[in-house]
Structures are given as C-alpha cells and as structure tokens.
N, C-alpha and C. Protein backbone atom coordinates (compact mmCIF):
# COMPACT_ATOMS: atom_id res chain seq x y z
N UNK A 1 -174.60 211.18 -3.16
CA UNK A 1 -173.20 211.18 -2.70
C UNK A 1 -173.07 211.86 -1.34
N UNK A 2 -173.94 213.01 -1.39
CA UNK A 2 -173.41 213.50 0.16
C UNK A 2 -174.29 213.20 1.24
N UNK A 3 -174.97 211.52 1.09
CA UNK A 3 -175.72 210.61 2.51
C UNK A 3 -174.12 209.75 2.54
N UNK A 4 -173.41 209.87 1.67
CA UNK A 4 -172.19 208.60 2.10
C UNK A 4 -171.15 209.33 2.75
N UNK A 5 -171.71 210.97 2.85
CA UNK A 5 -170.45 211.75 3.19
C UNK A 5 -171.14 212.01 4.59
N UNK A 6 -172.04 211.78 4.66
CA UNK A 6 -172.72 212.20 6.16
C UNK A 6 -172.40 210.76 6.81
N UNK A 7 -172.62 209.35 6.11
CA UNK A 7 -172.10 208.41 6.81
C UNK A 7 -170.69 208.58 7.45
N UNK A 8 -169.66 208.75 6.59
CA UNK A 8 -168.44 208.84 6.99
C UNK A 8 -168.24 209.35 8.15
N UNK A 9 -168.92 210.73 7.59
CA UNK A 9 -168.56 211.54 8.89
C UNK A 9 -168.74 211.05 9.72
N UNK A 10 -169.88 211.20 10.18
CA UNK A 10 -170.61 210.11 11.54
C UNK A 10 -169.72 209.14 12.05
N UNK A 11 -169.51 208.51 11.57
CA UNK A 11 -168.40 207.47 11.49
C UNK A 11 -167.64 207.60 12.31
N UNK A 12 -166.76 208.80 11.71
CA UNK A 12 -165.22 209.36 11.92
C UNK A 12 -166.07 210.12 13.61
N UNK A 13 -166.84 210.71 13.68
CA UNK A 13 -166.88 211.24 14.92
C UNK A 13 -167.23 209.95 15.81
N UNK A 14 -167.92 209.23 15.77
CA UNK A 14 -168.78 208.29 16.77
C UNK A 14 -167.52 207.42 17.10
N UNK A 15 -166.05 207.34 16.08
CA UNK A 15 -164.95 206.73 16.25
C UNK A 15 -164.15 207.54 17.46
N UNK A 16 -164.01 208.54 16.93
CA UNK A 16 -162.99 209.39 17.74
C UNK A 16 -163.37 209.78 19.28
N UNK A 17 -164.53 209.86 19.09
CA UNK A 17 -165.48 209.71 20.99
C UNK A 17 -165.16 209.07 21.98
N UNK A 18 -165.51 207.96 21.00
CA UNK A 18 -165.17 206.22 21.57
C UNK A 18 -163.74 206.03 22.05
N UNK A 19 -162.96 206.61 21.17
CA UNK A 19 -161.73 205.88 21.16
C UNK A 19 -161.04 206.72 22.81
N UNK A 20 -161.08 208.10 22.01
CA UNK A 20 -160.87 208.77 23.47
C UNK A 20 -161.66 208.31 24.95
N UNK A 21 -162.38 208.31 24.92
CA UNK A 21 -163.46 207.77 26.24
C UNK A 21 -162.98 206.61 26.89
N UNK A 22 -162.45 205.52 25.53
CA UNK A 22 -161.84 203.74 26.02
C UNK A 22 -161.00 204.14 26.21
N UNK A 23 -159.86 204.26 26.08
CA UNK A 23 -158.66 204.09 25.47
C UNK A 23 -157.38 205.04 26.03
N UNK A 24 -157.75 206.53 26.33
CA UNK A 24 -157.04 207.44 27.01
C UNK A 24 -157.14 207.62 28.70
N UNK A 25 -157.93 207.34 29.10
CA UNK A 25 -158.40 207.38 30.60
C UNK A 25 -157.36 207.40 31.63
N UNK A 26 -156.44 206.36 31.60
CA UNK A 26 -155.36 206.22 32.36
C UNK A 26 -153.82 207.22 31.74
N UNK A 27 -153.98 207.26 31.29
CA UNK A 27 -152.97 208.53 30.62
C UNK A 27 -153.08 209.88 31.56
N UNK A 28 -151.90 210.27 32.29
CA UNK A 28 -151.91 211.47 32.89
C UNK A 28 -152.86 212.99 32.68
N UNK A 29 -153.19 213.57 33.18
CA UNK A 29 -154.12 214.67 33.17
C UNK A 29 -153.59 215.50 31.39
N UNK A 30 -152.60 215.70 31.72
CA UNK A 30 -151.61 216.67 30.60
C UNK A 30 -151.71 215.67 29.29
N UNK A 31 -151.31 214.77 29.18
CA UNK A 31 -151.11 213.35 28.23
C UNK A 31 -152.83 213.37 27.67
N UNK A 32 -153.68 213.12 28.31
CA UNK A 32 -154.70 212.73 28.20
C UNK A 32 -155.35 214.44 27.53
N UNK A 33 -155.11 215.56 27.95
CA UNK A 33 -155.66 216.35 27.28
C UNK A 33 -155.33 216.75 26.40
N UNK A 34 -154.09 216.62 25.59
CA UNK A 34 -152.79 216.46 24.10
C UNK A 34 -153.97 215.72 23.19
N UNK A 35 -153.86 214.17 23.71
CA UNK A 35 -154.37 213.39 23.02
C UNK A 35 -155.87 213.43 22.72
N UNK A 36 -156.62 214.25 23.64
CA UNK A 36 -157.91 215.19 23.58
C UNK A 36 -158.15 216.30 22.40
N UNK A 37 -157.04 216.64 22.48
CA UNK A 37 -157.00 218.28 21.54
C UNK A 37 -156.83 217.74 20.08
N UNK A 38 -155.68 216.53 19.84
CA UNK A 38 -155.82 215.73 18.71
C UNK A 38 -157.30 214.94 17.78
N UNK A 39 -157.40 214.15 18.97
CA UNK A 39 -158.60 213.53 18.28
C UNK A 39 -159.41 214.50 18.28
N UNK A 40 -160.27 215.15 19.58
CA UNK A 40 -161.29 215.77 18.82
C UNK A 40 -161.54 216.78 18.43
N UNK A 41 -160.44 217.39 17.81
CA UNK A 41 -160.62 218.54 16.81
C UNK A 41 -160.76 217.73 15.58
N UNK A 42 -160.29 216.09 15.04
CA UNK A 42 -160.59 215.77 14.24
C UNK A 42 -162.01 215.53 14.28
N UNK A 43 -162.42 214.85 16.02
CA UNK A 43 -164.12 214.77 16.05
C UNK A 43 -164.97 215.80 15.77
N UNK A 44 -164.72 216.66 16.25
CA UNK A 44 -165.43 218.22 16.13
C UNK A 44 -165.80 218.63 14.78
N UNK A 45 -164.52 218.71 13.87
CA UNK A 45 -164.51 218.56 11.93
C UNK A 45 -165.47 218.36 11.72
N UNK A 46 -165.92 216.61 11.94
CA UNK A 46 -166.21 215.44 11.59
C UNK A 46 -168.09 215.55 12.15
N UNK A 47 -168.04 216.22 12.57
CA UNK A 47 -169.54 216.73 13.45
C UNK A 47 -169.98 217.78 12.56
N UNK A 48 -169.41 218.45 12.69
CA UNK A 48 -169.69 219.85 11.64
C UNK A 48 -170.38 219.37 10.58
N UNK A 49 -168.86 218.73 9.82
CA UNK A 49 -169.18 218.09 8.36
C UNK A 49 -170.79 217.52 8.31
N UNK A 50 -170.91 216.45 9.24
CA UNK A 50 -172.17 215.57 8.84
C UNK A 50 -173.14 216.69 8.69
N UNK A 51 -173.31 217.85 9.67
CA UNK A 51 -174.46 219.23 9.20
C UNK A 51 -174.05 219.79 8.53
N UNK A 52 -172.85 219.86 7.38
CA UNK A 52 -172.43 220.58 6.42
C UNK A 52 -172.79 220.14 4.99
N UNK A 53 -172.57 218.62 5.10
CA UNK A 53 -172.78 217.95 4.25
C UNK A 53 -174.78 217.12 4.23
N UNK A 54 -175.04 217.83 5.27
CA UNK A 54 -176.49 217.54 5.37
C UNK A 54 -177.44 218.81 4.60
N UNK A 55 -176.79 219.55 4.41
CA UNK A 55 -177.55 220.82 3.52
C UNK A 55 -177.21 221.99 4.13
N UNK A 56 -176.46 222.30 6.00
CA UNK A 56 -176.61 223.23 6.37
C UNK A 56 -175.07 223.82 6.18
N UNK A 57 -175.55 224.94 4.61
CA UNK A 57 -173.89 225.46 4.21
C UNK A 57 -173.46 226.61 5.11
N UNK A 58 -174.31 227.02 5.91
CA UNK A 58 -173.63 228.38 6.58
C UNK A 58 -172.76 227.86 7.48
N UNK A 59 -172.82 226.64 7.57
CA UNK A 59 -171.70 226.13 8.57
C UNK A 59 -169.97 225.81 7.81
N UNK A 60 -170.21 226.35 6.70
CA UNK A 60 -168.97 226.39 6.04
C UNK A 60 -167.43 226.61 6.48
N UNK A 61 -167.81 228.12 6.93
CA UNK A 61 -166.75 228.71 7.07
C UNK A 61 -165.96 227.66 8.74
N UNK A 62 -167.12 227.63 9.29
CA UNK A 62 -166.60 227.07 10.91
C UNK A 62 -165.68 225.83 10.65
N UNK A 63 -166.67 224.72 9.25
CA UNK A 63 -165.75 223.69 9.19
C UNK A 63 -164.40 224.16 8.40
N UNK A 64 -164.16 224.94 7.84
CA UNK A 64 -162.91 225.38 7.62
C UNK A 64 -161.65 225.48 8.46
N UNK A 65 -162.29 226.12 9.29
CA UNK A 65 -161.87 226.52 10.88
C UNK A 65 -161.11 225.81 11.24
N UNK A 66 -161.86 224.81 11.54
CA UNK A 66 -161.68 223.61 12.50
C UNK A 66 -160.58 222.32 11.79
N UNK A 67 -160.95 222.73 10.12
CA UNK A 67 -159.89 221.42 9.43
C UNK A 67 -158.50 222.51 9.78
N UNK A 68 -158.31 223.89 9.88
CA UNK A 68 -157.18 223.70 10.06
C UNK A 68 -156.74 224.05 11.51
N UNK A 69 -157.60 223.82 12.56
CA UNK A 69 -157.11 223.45 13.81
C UNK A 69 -156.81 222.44 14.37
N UNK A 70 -157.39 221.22 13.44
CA UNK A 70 -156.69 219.78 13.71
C UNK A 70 -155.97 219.81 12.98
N UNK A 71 -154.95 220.27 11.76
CA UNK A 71 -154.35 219.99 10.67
C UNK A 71 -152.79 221.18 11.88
N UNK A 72 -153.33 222.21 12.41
CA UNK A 72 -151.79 222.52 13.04
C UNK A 72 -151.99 222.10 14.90
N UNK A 73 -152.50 222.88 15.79
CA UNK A 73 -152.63 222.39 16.70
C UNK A 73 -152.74 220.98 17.01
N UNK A 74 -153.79 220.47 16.23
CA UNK A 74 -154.19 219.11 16.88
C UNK A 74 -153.05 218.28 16.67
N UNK A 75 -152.05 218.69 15.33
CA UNK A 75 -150.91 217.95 14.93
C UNK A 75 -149.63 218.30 15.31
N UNK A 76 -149.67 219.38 16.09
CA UNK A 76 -149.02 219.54 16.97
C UNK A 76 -148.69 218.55 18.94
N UNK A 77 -149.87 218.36 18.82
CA UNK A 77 -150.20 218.33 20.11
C UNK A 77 -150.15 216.66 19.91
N UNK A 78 -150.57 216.17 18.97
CA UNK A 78 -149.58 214.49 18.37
C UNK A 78 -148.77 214.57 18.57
N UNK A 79 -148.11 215.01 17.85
CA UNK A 79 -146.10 214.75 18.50
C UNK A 79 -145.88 215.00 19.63
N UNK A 80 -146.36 215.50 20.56
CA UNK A 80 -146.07 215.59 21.80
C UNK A 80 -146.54 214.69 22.82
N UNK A 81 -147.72 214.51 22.49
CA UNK A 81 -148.33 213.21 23.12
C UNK A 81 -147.70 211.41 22.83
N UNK A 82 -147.28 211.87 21.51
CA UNK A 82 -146.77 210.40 21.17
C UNK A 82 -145.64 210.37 21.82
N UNK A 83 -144.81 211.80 22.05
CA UNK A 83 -143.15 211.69 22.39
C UNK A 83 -143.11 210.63 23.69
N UNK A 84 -144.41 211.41 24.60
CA UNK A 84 -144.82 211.24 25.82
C UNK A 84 -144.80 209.40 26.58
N UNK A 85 -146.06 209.32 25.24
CA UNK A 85 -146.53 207.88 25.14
C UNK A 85 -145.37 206.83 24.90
N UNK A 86 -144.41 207.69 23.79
CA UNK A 86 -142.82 206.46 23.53
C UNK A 86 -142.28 206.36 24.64
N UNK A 87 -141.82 207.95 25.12
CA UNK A 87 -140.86 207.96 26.30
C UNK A 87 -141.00 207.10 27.22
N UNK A 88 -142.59 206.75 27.61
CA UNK A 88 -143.06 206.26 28.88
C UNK A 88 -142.86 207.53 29.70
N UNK A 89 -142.81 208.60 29.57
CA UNK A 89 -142.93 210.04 30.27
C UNK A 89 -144.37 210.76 30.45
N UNK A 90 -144.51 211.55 31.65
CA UNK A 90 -145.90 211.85 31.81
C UNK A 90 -145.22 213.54 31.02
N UNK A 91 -146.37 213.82 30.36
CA UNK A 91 -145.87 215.38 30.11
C UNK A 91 -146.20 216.38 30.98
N UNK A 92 -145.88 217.62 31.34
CA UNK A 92 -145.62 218.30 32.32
C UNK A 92 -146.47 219.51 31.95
N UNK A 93 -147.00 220.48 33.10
CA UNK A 93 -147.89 221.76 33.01
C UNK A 93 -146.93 222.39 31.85
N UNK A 94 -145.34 223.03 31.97
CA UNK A 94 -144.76 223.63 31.54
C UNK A 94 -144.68 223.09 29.68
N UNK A 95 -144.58 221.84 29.57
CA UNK A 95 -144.80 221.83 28.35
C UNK A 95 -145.82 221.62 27.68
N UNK A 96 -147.57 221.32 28.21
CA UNK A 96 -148.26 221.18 27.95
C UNK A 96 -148.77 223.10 27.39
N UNK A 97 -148.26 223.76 28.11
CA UNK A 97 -148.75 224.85 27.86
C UNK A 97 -147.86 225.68 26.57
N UNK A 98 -146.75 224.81 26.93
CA UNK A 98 -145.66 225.20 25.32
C UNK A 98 -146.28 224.56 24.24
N UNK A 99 -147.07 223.75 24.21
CA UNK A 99 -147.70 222.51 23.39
C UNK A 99 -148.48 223.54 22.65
N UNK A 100 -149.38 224.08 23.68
CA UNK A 100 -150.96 224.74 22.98
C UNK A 100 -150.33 226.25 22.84
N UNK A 101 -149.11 226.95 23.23
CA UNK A 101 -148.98 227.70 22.62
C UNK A 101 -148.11 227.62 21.23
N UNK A 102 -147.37 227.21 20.99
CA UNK A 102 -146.75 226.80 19.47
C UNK A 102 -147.77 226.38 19.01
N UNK A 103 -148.73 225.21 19.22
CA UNK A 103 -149.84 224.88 18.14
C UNK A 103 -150.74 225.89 17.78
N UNK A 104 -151.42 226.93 18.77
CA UNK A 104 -152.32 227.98 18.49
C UNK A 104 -151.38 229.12 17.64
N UNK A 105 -150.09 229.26 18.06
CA UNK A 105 -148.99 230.22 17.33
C UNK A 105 -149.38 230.13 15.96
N UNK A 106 -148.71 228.61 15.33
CA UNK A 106 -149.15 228.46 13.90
C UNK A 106 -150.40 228.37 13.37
N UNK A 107 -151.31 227.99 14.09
CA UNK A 107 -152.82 228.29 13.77
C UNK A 107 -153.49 229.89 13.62
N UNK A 108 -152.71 230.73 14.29
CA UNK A 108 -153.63 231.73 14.24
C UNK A 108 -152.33 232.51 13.43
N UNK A 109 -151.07 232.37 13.22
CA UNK A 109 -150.50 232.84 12.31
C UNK A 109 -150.60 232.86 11.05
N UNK A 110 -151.02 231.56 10.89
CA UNK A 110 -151.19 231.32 9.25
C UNK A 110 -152.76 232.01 8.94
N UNK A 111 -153.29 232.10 10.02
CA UNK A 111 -154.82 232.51 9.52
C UNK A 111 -154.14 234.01 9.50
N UNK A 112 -153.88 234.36 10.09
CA UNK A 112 -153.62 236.00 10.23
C UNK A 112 -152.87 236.41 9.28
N UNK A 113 -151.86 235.38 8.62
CA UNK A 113 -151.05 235.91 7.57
C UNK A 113 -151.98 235.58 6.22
N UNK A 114 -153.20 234.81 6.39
CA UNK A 114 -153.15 234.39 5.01
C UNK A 114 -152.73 233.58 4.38
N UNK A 115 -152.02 232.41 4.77
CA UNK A 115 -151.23 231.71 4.55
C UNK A 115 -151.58 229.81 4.53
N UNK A 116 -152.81 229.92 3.72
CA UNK A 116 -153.64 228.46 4.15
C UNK A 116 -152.96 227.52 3.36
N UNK A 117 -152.07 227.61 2.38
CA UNK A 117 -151.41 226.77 1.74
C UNK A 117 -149.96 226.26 2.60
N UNK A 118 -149.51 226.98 3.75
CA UNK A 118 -148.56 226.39 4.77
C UNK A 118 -149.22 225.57 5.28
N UNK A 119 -150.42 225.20 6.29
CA UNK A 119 -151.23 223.94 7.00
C UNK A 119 -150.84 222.79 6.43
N UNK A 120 -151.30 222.84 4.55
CA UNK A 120 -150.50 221.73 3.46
C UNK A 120 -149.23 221.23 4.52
N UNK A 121 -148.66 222.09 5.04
CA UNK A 121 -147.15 221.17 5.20
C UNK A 121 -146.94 221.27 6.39
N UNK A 122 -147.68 221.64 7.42
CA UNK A 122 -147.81 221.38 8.94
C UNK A 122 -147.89 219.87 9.19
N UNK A 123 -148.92 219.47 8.83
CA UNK A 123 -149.24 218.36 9.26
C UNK A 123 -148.60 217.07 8.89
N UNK A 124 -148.45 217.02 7.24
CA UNK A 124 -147.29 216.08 7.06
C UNK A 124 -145.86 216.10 7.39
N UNK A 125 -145.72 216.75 8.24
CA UNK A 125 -144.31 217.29 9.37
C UNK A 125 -144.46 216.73 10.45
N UNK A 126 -145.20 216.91 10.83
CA UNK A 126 -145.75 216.74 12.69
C UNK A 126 -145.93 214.95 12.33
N UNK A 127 -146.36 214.48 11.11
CA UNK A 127 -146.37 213.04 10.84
C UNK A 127 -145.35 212.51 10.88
N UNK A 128 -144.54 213.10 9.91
CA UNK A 128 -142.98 212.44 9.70
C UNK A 128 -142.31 212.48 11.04
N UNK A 129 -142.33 213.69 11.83
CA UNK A 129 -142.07 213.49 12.99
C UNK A 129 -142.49 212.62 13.72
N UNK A 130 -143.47 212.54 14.07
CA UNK A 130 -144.27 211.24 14.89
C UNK A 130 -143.54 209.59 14.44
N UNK A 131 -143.51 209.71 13.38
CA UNK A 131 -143.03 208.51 12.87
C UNK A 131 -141.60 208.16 13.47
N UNK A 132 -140.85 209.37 13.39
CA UNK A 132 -139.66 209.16 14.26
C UNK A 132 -139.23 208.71 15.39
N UNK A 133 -140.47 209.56 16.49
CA UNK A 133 -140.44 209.32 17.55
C UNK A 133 -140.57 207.82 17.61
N UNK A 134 -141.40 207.28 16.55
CA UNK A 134 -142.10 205.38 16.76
C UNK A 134 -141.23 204.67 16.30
N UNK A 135 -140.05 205.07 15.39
CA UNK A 135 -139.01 204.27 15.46
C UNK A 135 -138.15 203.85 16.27
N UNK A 136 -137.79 205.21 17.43
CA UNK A 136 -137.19 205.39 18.48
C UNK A 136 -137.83 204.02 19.55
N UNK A 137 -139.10 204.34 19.80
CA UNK A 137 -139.87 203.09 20.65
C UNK A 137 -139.21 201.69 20.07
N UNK A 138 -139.73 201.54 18.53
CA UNK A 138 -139.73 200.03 17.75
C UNK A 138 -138.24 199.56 17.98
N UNK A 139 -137.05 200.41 18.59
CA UNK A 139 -136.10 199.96 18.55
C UNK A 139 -135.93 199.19 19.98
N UNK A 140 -136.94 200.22 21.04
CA UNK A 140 -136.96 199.28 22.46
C UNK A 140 -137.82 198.34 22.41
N UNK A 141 -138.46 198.06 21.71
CA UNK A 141 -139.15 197.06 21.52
C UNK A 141 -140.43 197.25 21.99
N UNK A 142 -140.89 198.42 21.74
CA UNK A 142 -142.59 198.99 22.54
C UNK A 142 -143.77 198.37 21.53
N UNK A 143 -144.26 197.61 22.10
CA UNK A 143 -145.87 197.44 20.96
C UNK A 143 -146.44 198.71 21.45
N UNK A 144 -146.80 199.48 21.32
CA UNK A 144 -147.40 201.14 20.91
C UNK A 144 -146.63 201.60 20.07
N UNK A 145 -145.64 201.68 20.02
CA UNK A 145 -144.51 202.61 19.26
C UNK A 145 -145.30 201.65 17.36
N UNK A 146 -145.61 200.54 17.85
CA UNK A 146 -145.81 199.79 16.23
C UNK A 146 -147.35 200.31 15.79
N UNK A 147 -147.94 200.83 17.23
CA UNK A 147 -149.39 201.02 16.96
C UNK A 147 -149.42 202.50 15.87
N UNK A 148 -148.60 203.26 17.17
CA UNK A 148 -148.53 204.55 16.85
C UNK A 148 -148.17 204.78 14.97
N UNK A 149 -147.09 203.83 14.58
CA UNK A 149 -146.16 203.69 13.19
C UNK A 149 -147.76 203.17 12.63
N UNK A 150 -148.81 202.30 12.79
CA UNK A 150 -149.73 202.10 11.39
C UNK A 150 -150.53 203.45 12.09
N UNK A 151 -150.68 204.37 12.64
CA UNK A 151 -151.63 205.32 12.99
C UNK A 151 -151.62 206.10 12.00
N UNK A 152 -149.95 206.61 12.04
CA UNK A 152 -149.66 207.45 11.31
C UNK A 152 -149.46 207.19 9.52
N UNK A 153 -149.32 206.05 9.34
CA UNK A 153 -149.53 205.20 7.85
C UNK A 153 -150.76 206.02 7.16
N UNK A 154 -151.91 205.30 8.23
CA UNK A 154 -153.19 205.97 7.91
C UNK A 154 -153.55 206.71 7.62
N UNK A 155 -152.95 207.68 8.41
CA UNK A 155 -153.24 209.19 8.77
C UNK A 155 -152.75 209.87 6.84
N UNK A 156 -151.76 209.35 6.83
CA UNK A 156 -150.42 209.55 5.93
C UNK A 156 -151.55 208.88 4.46
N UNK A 157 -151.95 207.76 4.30
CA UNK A 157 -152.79 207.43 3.62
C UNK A 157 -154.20 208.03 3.06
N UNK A 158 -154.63 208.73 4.17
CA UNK A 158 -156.26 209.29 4.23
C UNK A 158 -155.78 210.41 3.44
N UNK A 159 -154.01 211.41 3.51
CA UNK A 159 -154.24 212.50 2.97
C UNK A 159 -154.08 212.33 1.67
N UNK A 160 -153.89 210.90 1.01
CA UNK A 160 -153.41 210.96 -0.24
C UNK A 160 -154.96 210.08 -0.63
N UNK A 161 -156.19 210.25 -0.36
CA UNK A 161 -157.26 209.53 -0.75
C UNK A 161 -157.75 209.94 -2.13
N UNK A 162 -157.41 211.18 -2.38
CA UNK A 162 -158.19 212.00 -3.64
C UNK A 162 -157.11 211.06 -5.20
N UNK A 163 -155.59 210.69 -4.50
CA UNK A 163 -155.34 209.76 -5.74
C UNK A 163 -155.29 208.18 -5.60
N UNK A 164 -156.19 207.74 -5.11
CA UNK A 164 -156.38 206.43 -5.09
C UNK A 164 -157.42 206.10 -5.74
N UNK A 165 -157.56 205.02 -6.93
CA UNK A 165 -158.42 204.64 -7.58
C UNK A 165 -159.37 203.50 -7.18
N UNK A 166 -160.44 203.89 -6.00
CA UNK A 166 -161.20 203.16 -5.76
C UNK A 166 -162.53 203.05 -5.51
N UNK A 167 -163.62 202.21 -5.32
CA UNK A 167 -164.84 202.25 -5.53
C UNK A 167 -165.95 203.55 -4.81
N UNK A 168 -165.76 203.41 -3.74
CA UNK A 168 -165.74 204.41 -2.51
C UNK A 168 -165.33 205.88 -3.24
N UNK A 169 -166.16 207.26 -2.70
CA UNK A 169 -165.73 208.70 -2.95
C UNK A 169 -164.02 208.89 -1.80
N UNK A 170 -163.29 209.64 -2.76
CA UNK A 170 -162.15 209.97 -2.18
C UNK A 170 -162.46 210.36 -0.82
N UNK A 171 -163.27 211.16 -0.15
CA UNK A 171 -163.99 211.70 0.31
C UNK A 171 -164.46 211.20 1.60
N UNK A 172 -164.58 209.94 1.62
CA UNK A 172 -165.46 208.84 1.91
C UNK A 172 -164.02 207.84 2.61
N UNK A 173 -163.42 207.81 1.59
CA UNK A 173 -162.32 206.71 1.92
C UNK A 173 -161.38 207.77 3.20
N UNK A 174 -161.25 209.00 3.18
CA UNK A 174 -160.41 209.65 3.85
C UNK A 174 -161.11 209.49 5.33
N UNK A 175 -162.21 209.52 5.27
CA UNK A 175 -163.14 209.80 6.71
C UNK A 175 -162.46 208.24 7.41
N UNK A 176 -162.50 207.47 6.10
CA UNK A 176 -162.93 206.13 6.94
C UNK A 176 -161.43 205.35 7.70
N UNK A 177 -160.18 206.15 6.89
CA UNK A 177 -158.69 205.94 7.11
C UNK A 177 -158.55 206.71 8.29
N UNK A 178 -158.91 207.67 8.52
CA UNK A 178 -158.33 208.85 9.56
C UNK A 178 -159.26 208.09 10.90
N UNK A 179 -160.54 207.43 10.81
CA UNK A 179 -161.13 206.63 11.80
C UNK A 179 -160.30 205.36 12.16
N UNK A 180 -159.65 204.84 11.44
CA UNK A 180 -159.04 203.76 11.67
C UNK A 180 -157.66 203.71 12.17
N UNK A 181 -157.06 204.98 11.61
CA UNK A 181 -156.02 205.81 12.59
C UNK A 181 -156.24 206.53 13.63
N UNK A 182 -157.09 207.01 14.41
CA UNK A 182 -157.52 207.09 15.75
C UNK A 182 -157.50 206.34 15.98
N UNK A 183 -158.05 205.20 16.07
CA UNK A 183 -158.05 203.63 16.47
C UNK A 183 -156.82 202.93 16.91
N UNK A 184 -156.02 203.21 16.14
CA UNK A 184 -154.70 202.62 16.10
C UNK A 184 -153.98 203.50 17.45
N UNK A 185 -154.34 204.52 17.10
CA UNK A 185 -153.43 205.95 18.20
C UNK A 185 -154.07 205.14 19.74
N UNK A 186 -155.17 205.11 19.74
CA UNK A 186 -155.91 204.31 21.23
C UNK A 186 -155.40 203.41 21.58
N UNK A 187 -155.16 202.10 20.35
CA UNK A 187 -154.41 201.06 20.46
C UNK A 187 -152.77 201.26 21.39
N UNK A 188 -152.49 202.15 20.98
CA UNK A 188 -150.76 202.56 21.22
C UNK A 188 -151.03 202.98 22.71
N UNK A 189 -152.39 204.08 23.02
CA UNK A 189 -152.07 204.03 24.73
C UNK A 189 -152.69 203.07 25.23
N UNK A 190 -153.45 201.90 24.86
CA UNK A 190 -153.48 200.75 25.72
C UNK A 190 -152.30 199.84 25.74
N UNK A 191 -151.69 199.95 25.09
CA UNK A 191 -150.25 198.71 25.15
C UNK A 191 -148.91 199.93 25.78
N UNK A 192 -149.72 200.77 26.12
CA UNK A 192 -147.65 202.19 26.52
C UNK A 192 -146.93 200.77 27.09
N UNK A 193 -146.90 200.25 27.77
CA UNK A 193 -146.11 199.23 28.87
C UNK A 193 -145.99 197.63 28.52
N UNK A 194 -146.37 197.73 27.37
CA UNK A 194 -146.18 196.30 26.49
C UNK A 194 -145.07 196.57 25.68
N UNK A 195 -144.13 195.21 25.92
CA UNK A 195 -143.05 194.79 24.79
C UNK A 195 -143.77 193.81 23.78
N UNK A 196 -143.37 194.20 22.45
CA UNK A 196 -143.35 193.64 21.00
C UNK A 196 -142.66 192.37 21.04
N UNK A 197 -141.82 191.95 21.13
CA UNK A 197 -141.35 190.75 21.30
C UNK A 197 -140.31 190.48 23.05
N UNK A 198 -140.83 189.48 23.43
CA UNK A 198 -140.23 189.05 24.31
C UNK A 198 -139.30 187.89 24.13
C-alpha cells in the first residue's frame, strides 16, 4: 500500500511543478507568487510524503508542518489570487504582503496556540470563499471563473476521500483529486481573458 502512496504522491508533486511552470508565467510578479505559495506548499507536502511514505519516518513531523501550511497560508493566498484572477486585477505589493501576513498569522497562531483542529476549518472557508469569488466571474461570463468553480469541487472532493467507497486507498484517491485540481486552477489562468459563451 505505501508504493501506491509514493505513486500518488509523485504524482501530485510532478503535477503541481508542471502546472505552475505552464500555466502561471504570464500572471503578474505578485499574482504569480500567491499562486506559487498555493500550489507548492501543496508540492512541497507531496515531496516530503513520497520520502515519508518511502520508509523515511523522521520526516514526520516536517510533513505535518507543511500539511498545515498549505491547509492555512497556501489557502489563504487562493482566495486572493483567484479574487485577482476573477477581477482581471493585478494584485499589489501592499496586499500581497497583507496576503502572507494573515496567512502566516493563522499558521503560526494555531501552531502556537495548539490549536490543530481550527486548520479543519481554515481551509474549507478559504474554499467556500473561492467559490464565491467564481460565481461572481460565471456571472460575467469568464471561462476561468468555471475553471476555478471545478478546481475547487476537487479540492472540496479530495477532502472528503476517506468517505468515498472506492477501489483505490482513500489516500491515494485524495493525492490524485487535489492533482487534478491544480490542473484546473492552471486551466483558469490560461483562459483569465476568455468569455464562456459568446
């Protein structure tokens, strides 16, 4: 079981590389490093994991770390990037730096308080939010805003993998949803300037 968890992983990182590398490039300096701090703190996880899940456990604690620095920061720094990406707005020094301080705020608060059962509800916040923002787009008629809406499906999907009854380890299926939602997120900044129906 844990060569299918090293696949995943792999997976999920060799996805999130890619996607950033294709896909973000033309996105403003600020925009482009949001959407940086997102994906690859999920890539970073996802790296760990494969040497975590390869036998090397002292790397435990780090991947801990790191699931909940993409779970507040990195999901922080989503909603802001997506606001960005709907608006058709470049984001700015001043809020990029409000970005990474509210996201590091709740990251190092909840670690400092003790408090690892709040992250639980960081992230499916910063989702529901996101989702908002993509309704806002779907109403101007943005194809990203529709990308962004299955990103977050996914995203929204991968966290509920442990109750889905299927062939695949819960485990396994989450790596492979949260890869396919990066995907989608890439998708959304290659179309920012595409209309959905004309």
């Amino acid at each position: 079981m844990m060569i299918t968890h090293v696949l995943s992983d792999l997976i999920l990182f060799v996805t999130g590389l890619a996607v950033y590398l294709i896909f973000f490039q033309r996105q403003s300096i600020y925009d482009r490093l949001l959407w940086g701090i997102f994906i690859m703190s999920i890539a970073m996880t996802a790296l760990v994991g494969v040497f975590l899940f390869a036998g090397f456990d002292w790397l435990q604690p780090i991947h801990s770390s790191l699931q909940r620095l993409e779970s507040t920061l990195g999901a922080v720094c989503m909603v802001v990037a997506s606001w960005g990406l709907i608006m058709l707005t470049e984001t700015g020094r001043l809020t990029f730096w409000g970005t990474i301080g509210a996201g590091s705020g709740v990251y190092f608060g909840l670690s400092w308080f003790n408090l690892g059962v709040m992250v639980q509800v960081v992230q499916p916040l910063c989702l529901v939010i996101t989702l908002l923002i993509a309704c806002l787009g779907l109403l101007r008629k943005q194809k990203s805003a529709l990308w962004v809406v299955f990103s977050m499906m996914l995203l929204a999907l991968a966290a509920k993998a442990s109750s889905m009854s299927l062939p695949l380890h819960p485990l396994d299926v989450n790596h492979y949803l949260i890869a396919l939602g990066i995907y989608c997120a890439g998708k959304a900044a290659q179309n920012e300037y595409k209309i959905l129906f004309k």
